[in-house]
N, C-alpha and C. Protein backbone atom coordinates (compact mmCIF):
# COMPACT_ATOMS: atom_id res chain seq x y z
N UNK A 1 -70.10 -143.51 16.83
CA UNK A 1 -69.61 -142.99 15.58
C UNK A 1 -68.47 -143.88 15.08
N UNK A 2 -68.56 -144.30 13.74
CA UNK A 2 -67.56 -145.10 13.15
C UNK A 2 -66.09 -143.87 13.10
N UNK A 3 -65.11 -144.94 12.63
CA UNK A 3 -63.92 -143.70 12.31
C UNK A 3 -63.37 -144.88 11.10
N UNK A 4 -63.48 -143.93 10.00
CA UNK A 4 -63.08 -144.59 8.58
C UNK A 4 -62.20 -145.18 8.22
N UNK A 5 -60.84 -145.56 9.10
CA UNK A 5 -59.69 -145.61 9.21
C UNK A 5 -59.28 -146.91 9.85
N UNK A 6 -59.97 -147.28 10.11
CA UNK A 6 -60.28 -148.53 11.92
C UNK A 6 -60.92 -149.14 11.48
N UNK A 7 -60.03 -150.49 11.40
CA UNK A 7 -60.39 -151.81 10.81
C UNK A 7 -61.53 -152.60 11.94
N UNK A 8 -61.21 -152.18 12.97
CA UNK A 8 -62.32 -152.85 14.36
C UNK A 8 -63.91 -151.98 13.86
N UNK A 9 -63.64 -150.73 13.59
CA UNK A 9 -64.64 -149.81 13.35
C UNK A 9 -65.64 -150.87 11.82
N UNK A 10 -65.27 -151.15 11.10
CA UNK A 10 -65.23 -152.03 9.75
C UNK A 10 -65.64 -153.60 10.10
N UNK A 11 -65.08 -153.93 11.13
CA UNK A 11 -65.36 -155.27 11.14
C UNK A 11 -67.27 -155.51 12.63
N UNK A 12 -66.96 -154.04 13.08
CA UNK A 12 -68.02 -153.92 14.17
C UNK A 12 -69.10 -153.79 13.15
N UNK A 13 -69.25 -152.72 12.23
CA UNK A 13 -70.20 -152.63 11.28
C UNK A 13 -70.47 -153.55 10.53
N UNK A 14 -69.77 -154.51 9.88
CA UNK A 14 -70.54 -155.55 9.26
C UNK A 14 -69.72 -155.00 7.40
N UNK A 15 -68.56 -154.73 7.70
CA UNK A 15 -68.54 -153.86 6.44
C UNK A 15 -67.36 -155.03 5.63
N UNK A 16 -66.63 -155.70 6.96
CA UNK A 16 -65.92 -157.02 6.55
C UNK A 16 -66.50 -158.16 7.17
N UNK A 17 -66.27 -159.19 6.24
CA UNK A 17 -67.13 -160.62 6.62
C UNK A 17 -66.22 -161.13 8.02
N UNK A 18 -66.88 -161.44 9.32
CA UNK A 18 -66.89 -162.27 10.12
C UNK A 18 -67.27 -163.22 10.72
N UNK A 19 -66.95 -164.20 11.63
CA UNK A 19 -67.77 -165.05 12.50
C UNK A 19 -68.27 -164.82 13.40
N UNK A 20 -69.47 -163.79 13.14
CA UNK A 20 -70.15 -162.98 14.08
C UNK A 20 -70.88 -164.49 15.32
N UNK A 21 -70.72 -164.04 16.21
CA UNK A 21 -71.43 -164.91 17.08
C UNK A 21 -72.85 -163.82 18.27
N UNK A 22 -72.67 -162.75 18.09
CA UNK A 22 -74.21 -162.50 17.98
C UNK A 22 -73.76 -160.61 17.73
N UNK A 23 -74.95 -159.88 18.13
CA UNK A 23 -75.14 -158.94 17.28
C UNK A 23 -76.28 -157.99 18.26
N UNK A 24 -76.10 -156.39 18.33
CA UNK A 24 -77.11 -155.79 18.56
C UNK A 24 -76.88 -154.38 17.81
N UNK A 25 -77.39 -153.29 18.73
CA UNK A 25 -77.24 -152.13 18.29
C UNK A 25 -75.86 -151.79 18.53
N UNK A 26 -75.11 -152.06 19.45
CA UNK A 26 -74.34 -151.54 20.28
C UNK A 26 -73.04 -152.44 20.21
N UNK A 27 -73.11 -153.59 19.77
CA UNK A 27 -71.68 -154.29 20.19
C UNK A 27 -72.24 -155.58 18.64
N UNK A 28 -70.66 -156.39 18.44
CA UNK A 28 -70.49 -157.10 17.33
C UNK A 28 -69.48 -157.91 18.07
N UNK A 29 -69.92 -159.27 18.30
CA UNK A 29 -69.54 -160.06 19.00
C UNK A 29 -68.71 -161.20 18.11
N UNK A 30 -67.17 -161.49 17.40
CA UNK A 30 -66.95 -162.17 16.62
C UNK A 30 -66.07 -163.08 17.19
N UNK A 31 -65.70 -164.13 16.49
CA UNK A 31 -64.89 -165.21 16.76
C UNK A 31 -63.40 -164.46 16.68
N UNK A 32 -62.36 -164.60 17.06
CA UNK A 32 -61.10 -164.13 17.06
C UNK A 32 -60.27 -165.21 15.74
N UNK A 33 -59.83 -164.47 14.66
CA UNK A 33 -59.26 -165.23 13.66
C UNK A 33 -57.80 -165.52 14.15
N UNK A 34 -57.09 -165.36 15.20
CA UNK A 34 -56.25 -166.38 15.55
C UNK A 34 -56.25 -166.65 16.96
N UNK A 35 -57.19 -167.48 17.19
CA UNK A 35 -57.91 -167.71 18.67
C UNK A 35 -56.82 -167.95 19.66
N UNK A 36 -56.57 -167.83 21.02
CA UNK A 36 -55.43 -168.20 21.96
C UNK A 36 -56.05 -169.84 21.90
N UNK A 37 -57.68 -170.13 22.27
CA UNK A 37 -58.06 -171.38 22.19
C UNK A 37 -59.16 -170.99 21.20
N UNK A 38 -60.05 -172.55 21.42
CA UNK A 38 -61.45 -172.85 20.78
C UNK A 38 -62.37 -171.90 21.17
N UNK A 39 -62.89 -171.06 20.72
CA UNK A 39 -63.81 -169.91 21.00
C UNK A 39 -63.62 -168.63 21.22
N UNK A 40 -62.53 -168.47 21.18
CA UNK A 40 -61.86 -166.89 21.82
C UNK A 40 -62.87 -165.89 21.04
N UNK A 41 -63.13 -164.93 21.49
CA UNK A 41 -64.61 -164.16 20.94
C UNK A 41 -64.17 -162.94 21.51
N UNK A 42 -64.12 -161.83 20.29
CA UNK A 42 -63.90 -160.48 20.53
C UNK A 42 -65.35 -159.50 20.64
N UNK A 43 -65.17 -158.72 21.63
CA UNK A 43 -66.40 -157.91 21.77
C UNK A 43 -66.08 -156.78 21.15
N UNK A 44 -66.64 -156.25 20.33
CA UNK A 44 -66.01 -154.80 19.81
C UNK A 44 -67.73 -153.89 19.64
N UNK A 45 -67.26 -152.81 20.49
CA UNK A 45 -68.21 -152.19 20.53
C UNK A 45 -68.28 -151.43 18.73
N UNK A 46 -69.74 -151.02 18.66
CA UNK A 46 -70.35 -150.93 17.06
C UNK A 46 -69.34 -148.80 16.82
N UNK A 47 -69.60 -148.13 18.25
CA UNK A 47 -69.01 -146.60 18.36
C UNK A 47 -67.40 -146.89 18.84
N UNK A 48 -66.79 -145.96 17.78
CA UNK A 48 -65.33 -145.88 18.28
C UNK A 48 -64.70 -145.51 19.12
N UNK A 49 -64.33 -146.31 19.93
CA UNK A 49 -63.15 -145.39 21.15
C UNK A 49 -62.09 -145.98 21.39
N UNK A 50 -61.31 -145.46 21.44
CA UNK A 50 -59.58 -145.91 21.31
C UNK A 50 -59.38 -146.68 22.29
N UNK A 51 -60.13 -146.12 23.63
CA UNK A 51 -59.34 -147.42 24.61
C UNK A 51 -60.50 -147.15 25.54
N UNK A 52 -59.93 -147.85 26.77
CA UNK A 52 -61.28 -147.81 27.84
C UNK A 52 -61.11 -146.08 28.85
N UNK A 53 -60.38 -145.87 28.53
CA UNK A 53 -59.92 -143.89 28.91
C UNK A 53 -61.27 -143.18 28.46
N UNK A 54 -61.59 -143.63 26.49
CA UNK A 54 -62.67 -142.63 26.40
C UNK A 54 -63.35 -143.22 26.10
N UNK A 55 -63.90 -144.76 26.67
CA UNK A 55 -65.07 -145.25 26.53
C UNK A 55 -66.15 -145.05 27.26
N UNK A 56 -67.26 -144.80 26.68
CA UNK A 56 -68.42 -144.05 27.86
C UNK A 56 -68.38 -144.82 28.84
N UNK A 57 -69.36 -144.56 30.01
CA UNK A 57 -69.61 -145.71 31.22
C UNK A 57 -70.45 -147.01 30.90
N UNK A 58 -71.14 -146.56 30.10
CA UNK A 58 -72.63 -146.95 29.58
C UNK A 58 -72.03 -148.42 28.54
N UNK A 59 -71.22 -147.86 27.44
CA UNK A 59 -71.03 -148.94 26.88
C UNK A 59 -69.75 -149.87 27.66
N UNK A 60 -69.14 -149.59 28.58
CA UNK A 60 -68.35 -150.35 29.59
C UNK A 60 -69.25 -151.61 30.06
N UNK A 61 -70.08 -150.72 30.68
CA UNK A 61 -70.94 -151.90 31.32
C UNK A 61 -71.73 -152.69 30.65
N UNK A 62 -71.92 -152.25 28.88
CA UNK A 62 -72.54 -153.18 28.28
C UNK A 62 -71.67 -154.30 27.65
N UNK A 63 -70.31 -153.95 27.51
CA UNK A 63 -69.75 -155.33 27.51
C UNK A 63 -69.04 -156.36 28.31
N UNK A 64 -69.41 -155.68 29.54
CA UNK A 64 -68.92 -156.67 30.74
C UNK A 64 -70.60 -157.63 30.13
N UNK A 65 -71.15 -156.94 30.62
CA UNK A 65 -72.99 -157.73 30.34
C UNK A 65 -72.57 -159.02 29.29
N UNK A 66 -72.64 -158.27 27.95
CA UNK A 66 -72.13 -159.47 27.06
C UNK A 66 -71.01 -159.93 27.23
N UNK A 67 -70.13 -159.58 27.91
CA UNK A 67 -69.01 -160.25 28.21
C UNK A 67 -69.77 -162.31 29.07
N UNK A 68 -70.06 -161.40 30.08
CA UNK A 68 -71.13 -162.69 30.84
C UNK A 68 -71.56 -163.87 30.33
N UNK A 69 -72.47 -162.85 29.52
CA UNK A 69 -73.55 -163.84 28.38
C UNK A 69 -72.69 -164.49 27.38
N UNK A 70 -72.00 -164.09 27.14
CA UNK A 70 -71.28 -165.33 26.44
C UNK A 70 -69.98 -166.18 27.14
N UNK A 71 -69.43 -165.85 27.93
CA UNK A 71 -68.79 -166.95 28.93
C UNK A 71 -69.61 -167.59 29.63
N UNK A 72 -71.22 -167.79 30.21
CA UNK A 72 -71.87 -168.43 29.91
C UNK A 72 -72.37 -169.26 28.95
N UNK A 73 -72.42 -169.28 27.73
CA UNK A 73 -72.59 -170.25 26.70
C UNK A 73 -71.42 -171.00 26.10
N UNK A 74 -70.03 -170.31 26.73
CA UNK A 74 -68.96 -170.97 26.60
C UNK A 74 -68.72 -172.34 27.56
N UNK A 75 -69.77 -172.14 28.90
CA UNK A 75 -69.34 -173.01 29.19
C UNK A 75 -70.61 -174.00 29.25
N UNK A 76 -71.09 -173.16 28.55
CA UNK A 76 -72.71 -174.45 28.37
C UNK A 76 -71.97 -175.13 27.53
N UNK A 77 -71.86 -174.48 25.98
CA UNK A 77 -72.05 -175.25 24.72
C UNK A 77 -70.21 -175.44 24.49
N UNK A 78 -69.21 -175.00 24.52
CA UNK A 78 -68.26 -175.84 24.84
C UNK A 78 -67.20 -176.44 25.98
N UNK A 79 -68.20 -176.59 26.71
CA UNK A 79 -67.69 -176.81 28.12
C UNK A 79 -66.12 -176.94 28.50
N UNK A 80 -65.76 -175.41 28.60
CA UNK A 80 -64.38 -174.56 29.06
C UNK A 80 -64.54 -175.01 30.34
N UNK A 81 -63.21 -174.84 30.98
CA UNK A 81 -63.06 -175.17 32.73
C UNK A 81 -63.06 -174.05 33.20
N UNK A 82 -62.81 -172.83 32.57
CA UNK A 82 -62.87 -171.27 33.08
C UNK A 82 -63.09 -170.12 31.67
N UNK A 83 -62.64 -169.00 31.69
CA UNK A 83 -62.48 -167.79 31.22
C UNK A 83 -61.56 -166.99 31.45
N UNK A 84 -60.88 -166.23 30.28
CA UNK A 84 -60.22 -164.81 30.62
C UNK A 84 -61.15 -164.26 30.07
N UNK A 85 -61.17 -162.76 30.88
CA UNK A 85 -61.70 -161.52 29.90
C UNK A 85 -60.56 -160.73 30.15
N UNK A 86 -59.99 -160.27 29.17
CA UNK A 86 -58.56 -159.80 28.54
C UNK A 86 -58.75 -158.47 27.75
N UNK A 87 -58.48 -157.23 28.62
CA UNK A 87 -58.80 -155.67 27.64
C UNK A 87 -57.25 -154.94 27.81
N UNK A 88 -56.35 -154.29 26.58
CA UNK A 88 -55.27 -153.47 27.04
C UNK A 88 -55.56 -152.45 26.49
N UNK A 89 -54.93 -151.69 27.17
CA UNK A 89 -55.21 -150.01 26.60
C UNK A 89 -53.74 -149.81 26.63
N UNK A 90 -53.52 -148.91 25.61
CA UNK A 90 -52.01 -148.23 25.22
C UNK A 90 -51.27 -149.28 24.92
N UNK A 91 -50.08 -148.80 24.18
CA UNK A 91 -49.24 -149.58 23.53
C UNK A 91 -48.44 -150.58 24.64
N UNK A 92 -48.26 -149.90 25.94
CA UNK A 92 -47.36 -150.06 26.96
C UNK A 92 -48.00 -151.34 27.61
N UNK A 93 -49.33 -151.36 27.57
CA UNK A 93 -50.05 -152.55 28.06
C UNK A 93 -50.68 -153.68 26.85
N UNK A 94 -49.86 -153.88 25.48
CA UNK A 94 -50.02 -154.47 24.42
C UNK A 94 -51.00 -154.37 23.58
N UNK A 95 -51.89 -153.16 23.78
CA UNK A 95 -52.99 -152.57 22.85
C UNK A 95 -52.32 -152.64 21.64
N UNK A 96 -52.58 -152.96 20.05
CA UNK A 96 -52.19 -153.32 19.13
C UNK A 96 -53.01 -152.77 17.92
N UNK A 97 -55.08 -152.79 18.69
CA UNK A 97 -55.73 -152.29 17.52
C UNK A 97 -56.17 -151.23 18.34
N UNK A 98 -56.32 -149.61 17.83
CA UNK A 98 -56.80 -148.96 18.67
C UNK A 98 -58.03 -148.24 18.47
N UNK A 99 -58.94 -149.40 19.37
CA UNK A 99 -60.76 -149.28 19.00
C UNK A 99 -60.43 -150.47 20.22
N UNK A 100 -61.18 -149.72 21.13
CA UNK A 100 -61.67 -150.59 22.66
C UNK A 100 -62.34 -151.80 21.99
N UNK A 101 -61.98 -153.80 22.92
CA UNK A 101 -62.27 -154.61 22.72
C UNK A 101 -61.82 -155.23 23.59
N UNK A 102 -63.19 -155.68 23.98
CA UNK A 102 -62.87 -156.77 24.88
C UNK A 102 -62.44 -158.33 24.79
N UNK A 103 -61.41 -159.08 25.10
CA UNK A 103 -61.09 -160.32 24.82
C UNK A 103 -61.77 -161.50 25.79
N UNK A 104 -62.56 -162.46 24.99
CA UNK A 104 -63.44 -163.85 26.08
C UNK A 104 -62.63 -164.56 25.81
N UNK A 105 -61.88 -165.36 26.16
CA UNK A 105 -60.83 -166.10 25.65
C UNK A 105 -61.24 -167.56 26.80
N UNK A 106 -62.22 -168.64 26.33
CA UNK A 106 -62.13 -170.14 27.15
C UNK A 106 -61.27 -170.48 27.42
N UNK A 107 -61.01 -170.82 28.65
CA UNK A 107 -60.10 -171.65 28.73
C UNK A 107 -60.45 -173.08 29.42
N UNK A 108 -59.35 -174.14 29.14
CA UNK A 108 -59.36 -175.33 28.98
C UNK A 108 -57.97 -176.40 30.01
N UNK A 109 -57.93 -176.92 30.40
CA UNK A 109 -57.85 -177.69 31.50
C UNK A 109 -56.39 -178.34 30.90
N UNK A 110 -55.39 -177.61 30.56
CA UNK A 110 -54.10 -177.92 30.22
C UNK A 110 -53.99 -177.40 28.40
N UNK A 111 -54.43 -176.36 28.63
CA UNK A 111 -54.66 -175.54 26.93
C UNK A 111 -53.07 -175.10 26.47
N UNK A 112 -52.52 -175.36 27.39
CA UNK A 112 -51.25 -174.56 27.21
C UNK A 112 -50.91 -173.19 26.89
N UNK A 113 -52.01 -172.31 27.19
CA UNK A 113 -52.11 -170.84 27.26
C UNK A 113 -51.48 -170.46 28.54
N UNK A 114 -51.30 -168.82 28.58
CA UNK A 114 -50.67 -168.61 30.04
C UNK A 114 -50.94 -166.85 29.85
N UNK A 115 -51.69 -166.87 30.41
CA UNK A 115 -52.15 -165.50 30.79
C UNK A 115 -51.88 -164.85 31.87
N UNK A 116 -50.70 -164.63 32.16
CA UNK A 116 -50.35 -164.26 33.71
C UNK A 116 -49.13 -162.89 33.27
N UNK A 117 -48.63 -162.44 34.55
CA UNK A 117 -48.08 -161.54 34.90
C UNK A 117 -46.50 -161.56 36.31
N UNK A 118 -45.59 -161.31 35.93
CA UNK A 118 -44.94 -161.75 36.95
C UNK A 118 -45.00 -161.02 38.15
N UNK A 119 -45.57 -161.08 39.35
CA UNK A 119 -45.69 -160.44 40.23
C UNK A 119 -43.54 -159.84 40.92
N UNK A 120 -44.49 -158.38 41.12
CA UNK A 120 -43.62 -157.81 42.50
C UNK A 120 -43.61 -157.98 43.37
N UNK A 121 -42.57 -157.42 44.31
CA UNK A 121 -42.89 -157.24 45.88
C UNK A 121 -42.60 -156.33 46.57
N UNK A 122 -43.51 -154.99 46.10
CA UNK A 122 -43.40 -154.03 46.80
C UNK A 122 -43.36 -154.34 48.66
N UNK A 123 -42.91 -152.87 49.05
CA UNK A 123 -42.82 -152.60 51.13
C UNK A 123 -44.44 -152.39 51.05
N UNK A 124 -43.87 -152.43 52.48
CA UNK A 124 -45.62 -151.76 53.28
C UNK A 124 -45.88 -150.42 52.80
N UNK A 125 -44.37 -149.85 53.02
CA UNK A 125 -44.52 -148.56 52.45
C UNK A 125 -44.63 -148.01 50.98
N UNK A 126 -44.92 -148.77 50.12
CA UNK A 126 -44.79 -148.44 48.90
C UNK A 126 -46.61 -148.81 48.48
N UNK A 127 -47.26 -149.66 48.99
CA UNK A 127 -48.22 -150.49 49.19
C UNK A 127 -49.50 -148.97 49.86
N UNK A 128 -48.26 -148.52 50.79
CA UNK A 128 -49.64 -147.47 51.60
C UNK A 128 -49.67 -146.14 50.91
N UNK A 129 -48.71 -145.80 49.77
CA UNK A 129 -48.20 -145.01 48.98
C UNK A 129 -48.88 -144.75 47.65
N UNK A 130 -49.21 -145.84 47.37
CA UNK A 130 -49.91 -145.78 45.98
C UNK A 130 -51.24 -146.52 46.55
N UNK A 131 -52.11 -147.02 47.97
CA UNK A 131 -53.32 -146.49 48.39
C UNK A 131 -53.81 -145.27 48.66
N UNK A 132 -52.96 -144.68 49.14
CA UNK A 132 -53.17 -142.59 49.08
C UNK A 132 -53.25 -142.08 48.44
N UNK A 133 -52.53 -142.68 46.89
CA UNK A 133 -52.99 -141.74 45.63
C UNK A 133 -54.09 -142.23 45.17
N UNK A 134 -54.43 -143.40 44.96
CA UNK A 134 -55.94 -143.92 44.25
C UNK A 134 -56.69 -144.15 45.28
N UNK A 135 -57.11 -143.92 46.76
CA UNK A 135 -58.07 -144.44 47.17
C UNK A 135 -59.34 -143.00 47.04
N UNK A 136 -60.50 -143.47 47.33
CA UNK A 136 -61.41 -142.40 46.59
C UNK A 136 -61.86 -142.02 47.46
């Protein structure tokens, strides 16, 4: 279901002009208009959901799928040295548009991008603490 309001919702439908790079029932695969590099390609599913919290299972796994399929042709047809796939949910984790999307972002062999995180250093005990709450 679209939501009238949601520019991702608008640009998944075909309702604003993009650099669609492919297309189904389910997902709208476009070029990113201010790319990190050469190809950066947003997956935006075609049904609205704010983040990956209330995204079905179903369409999860269909854009890891196309996620694939096109970091594969990223590195056929512009032969990248790797890939990010880059998703935030909530404001707290830099979500910005809120309509789940996945980010393919090539990367390139001194691109001067930096996609990282500064690591902690939690104890053993803090480590076996928050395995007890999430392990399943």
């Amino acid at each position: 279901m679209k939501k009238d309001d949601c520019i991702f919702c608008k640009l998944a439908g075909g309702d604003i002009p993009t650099n669609t790079i492919y297309e189904d029932d389910s997902f709208r695969a476009i070029l990113d208009n201010g790319p990190a590099t050469r190809g950066h390609t947003l997956i935006i599913p075609k049904d609205h959901s704010d983040d990956l919290f209330s995204l079905p299972d179903e369409t999860a796994a269909g854009a890891i799928k196309l996620a694939k399929r096109i970091a594969d042709r990223m590195k056929e047809k512009l032969s990248c040295d790797g890939v990010n796939l880059v998703q935030n949910n909530g404001t707290a984790a830099g979500q910005t548009v809120m309509h789940f999307h996945l980010h393919v972002i090539p990367r390139y062999t001194n691109d001067g991008q930096r996609i990282l995180w500064k690591p902690t250093e939690p104890s053993t005990e803090e480590l076996r603490q928050v395995r007890e709450e999430l392990a399943f």
